[in-house]
Every structure is written in structure tokens, then in C-alpha cells.
Protein backbone atom coordinates (compact mmCIF):
# COMPACT_ATOMS: atom_id res chain seq x y z
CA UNK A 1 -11.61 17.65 -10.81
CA UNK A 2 -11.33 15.20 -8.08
CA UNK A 3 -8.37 12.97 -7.15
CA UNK A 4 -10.25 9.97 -6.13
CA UNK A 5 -10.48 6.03 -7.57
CA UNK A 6 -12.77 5.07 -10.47
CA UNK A 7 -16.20 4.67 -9.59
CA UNK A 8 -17.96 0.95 -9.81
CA UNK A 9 -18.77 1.20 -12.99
CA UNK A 10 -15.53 2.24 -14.70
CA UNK A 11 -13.83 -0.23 -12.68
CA UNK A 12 -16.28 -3.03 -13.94
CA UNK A 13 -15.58 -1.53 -17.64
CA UNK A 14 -12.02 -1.92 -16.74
CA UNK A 15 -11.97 -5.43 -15.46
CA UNK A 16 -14.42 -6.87 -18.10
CA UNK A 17 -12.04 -5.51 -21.15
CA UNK A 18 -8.96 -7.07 -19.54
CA UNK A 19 -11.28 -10.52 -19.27
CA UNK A 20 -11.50 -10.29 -15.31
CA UNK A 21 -14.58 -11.34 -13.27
CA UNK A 22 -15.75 -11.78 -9.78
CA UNK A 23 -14.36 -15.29 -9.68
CA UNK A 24 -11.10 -14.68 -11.58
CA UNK A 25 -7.98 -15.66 -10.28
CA UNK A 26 -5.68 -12.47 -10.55
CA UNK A 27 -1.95 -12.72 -10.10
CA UNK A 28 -0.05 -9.31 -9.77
CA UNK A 29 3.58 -8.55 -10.16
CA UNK A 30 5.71 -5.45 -10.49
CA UNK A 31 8.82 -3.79 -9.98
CA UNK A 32 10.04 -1.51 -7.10
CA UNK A 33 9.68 -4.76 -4.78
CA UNK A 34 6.47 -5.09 -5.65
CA UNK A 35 5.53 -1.92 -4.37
CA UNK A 36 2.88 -0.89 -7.32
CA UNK A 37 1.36 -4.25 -7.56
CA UNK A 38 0.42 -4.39 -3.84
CA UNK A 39 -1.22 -1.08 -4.39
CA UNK A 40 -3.15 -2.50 -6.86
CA UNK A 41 -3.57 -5.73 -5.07
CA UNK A 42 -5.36 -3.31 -2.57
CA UNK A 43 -7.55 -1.44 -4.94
CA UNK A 44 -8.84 -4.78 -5.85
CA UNK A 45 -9.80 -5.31 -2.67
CA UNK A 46 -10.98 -2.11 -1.94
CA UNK A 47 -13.78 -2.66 -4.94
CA UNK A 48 -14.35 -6.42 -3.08
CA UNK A 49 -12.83 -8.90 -5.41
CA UNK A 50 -10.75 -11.55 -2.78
CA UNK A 51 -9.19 -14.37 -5.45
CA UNK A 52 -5.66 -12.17 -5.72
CA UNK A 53 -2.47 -13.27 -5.48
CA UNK A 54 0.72 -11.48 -5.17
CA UNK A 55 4.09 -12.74 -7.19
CA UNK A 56 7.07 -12.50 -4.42
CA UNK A 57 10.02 -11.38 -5.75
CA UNK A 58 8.34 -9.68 -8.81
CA UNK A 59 9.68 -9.20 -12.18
CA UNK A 60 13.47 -8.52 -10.28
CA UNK A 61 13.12 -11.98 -9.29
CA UNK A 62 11.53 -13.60 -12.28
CA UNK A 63 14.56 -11.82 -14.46
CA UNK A 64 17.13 -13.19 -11.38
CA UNK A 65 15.88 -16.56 -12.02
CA UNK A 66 16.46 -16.07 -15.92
CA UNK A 67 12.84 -16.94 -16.19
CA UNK A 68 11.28 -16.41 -19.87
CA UNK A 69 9.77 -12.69 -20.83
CA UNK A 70 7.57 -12.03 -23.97
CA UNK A 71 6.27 -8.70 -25.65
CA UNK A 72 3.34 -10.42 -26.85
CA UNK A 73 0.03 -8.56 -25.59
CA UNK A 74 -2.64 -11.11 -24.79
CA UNK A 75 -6.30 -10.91 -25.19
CA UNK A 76 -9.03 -12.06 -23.15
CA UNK A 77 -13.17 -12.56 -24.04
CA UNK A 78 -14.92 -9.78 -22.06
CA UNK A 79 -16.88 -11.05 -18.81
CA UNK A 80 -19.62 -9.36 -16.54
CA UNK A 81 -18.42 -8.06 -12.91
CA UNK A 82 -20.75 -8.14 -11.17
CA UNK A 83 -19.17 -7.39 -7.51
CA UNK A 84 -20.34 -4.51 -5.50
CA UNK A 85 -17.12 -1.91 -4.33
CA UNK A 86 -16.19 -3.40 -0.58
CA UNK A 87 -16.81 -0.51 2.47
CA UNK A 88 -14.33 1.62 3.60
CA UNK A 89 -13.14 -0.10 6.25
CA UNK A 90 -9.38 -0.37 4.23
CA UNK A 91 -9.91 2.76 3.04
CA UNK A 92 -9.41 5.59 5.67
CA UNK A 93 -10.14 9.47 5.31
CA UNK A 94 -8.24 12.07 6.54
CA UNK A 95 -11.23 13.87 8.54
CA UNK A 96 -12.06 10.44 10.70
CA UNK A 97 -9.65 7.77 10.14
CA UNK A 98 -6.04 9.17 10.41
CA UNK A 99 -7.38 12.13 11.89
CA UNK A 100 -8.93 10.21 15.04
CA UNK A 101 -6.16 7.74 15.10
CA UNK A 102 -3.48 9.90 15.73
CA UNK A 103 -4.42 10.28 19.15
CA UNK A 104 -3.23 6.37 19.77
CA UNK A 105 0.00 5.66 20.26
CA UNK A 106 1.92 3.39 17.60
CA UNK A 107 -1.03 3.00 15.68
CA UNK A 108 0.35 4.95 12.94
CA UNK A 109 2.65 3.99 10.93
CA UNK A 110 5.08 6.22 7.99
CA UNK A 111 6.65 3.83 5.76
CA UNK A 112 8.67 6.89 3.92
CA UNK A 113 11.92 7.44 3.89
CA UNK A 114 14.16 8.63 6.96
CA UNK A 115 14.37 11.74 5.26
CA UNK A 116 10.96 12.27 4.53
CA UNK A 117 9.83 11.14 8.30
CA UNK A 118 11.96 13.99 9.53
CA UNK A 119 10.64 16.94 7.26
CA UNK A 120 13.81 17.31 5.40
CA UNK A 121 12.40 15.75 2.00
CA UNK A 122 8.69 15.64 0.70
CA UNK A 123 9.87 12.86 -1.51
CA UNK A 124 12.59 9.69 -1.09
CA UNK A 125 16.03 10.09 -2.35
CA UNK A 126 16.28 10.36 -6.23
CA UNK A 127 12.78 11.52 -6.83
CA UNK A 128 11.73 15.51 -7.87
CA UNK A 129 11.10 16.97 -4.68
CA UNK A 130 7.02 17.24 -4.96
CA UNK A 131 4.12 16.90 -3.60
CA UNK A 132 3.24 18.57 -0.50
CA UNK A 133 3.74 22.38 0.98
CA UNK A 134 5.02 20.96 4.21
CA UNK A 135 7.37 18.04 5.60
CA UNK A 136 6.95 16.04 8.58
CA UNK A 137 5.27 13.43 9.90
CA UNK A 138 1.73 12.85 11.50
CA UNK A 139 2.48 13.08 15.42
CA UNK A 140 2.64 9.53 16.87
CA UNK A 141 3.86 7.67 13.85
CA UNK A 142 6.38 5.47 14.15
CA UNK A 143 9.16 5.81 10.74
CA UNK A 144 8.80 1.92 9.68
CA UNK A 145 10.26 2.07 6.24
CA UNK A 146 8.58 0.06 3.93
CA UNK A 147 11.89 -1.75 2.32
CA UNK A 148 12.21 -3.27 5.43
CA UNK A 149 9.87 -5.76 4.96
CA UNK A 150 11.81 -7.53 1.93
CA UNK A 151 15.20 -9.11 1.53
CA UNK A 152 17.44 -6.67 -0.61
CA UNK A 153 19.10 -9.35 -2.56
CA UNK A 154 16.12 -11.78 -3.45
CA UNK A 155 13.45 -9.15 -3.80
CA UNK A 156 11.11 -11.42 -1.76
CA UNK A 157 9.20 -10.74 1.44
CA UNK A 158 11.29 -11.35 4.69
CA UNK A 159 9.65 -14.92 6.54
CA UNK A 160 7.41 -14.58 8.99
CA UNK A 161 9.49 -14.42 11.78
CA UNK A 162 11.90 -11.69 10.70
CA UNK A 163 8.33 -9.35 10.03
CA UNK A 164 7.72 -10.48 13.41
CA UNK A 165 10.92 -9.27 14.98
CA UNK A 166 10.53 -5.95 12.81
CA UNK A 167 7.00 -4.69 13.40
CA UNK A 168 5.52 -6.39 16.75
CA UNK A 169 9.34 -7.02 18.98
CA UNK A 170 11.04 -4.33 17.51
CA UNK A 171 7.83 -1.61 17.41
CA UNK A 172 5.74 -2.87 19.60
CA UNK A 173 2.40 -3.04 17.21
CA UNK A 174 0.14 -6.13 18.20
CA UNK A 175 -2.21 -8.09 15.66
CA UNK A 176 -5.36 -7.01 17.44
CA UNK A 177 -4.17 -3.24 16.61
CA UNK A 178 -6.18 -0.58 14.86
CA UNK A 179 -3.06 0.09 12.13
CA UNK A 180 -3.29 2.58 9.62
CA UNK A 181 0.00 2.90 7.32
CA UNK A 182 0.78 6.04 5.01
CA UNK A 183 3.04 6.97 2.99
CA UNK A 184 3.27 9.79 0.02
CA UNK A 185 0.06 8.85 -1.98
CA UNK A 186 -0.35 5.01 -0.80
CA UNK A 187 1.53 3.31 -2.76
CA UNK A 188 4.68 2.45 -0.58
CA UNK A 189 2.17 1.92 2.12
CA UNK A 190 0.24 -0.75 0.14
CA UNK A 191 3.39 -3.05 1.06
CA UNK A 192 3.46 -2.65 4.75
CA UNK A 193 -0.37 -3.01 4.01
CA UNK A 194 0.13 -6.67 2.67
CA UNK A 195 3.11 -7.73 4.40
CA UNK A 196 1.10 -6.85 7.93
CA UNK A 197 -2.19 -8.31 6.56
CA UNK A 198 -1.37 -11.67 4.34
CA UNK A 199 2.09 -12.37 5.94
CA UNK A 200 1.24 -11.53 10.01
CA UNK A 201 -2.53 -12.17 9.65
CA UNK A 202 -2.91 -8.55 11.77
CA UNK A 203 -6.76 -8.52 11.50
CA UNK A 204 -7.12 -4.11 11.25
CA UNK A 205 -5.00 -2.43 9.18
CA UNK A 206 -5.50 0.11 7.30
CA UNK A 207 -4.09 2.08 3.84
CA UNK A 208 -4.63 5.96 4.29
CA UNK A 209 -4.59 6.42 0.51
CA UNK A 210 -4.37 10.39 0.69
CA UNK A 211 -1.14 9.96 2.53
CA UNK A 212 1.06 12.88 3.46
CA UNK A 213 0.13 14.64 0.07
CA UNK A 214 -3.24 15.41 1.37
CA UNK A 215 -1.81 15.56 5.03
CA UNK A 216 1.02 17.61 4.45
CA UNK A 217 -1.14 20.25 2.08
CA UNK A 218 -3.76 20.30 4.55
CA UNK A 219 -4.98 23.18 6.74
CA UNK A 220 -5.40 23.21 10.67
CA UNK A 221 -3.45 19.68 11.04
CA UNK A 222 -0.74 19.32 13.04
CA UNK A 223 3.17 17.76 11.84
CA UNK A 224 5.85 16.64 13.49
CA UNK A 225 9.43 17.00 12.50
């Protein structure tokens, strides 16, 4: 068994029964601030579809806003995808990507939890306890939690200029920067993914989709508590 993404062709098996193809407009939206859709928003990318769209606010805000919800399931006609799987430019491995970056200063960035930044949880607050032998973080990362990006009472993406202030004043990472974000598996890092791609226009960065379960189970890599 290997933990990995669907191949092309399951993917394009996947997209043509939900009605998607290579020029279809997808709109994604989710819960946790959005944090699951931008993951998928990424694997989307990652397999080289680029007509996506991202919801802010997500269903908290759509239900906030008293906006209608249905149970009905839709259906779609199948199409042909026909779109090859983008390179792996977005898609760093632990043995090159994270592995060479570390050695750069800032370039890193943990979007976990305090806790989990410091090696005292190997999962945020409220969550089982799970997935890694060992806590810590990858030395040079910066602890840039994730939430920070959004506005805890409107669920939507802090403006421009408050992302600014957080990740290029306040941390010191530039839009020319080689950026590589991680979190636990990738998913929390898929938001600092977007918000410093689509929202700062930062022209690297990168989602190290193994994340500190495959870091922090790993042998002969260093952590920092």
C-alpha cells in the first residue's frame, strides 16, 4: 500500500462522473475556514486544471448570511478530461524539496498549532493525539498558524494588507521567496498555500503534502523543539 494521490486516470474517472472537464468552472467550499476545500483546490491544480475558484467564507458564511441549503444530490452528463497531471513543482518531496530547503532561512513555514510547533502535541487541540512518533518542528520554520490568515468572526480571508502585515512585515518572507508550507498531512497548509499564492500573488510556494507525518516518522532527519 502506498499513501499517495490517485493516479491520472482515476482522477479523470473521478472528474468525468461528477460532470467536470478541462474547461469547467469549479467552485469549492467547505468548512473548517475553508481549510479542506483549499486542499482540494490544490489537488486540482496539482493534476493541471486552472478554472477554480474558492468560496470565502465557506459554508460558515453562507449559513451566517441565512443563505438557502438543499439535500438534493445533483447530477451531471459525464465529460472527457483530457488534461495531463501538472509537474511537481507544487508538490514537494521530503528527500529534495523540504529536505534541501531547510537549509534557508524563513523559507519554511509550520502552519500547526503552537503546541504542535513546540513538540508538545502531534495533533491541534481537540483532536486524538496521532500521527507521528515524534514532535517538533523542521529546523528553520517559522510557527505561522494557518487561522491567522482569516477573520474569526466572518470566516473570510483577511484583505490584502492585513496578509501583508502578517507574513512579509511581521515574518519577513518576500514574494520572490522559495516557500514551502507544512503542516500535519497538507491540509491546513493548503490555506497558507492559497492565501500566499491567490491573495499576495507570491510567485513560489510550495505545499509539502507529506507534512510532519512523514517528517516526524522519518529516520535520520533532524527536529526542533
Amino acid at each position: 500500500m502506498q499513501r499517495d494521490y490517485l493516479d491520472r486516470t482515476r482522477f479523470q474517472a473521478l472528474l468525468r462522473s461528477k460532470g467536470i472537464n478541462a474547461d469547467t468552472t469549479v467552485v469549492f467550499y467547505g468548512d473548517k475556514n475553508n481549510w479542506w476545500s483549499t486542499y482540494a483546490f490544490w489537488v486540482f491544480r496539482l493534476f493541471g486544471l486552472e478554472r477554480l475558484r474558492l468560496m470565502d467564507g465557506g459554508r460558515a458564511r453562507w449559513v451566517d448570511e441565512g443563505r438557502p441549503l438543499t439535500t438534493d444530490v445533483p447530477s451531471y452528463p459525464r465529460w472527457q478530461h483530457h488534461r495531463r497531471r501538472a509537474g511537481r513543482s507544487g508538490h514537494p518531496r521530503l528527500s529534495r524539496g523540504c529536505a534541501g530547503a531547510r537549509d534557508e532561512e524563513g523559507k519554511l513555514v509550520d502552519v500547526r498549532s503552537p503546541e504542535e510547533y513546540r513538540g508538545e502535541r502531534l495533533h491541534m487541540p481537540d483532536y486524538p493525539n496521532e500521527g507521528a512518533l515524534r514532535g517538533g518542528h523542521i529546523p528553520g520554520a517559522r510557527s505561522i498558524p494557518w487561522a491567522r490568515a482569516v477573520d474569526p468572526d466572518t470566516h473570510v480571508f483577511r484583505t490584502a494588507g492585513e496578509l501583508k502585515r502578517l507574513y512579509v512585515e511581521e515574518q519577513g518572507l518576500g514574494p520572490k521567496d522559495d516557500v514551502i508550507a507544512y503542516c500535519r498531512i497538507g491540509e491546513r497548509s493548503s490555506h497558507s498555500w492559497f492565501a500566499l499564492t491567490y491573495l499576495l500573488g507570491f510567485e513560489m510556494v510550495r505545499n509539502y503534502d507529506g507534512s510532519w507525518t512523514e517528517w516526524g516518522n522519518s529516520v535520520r532527519v533532524p527536529i526542533e523543539k
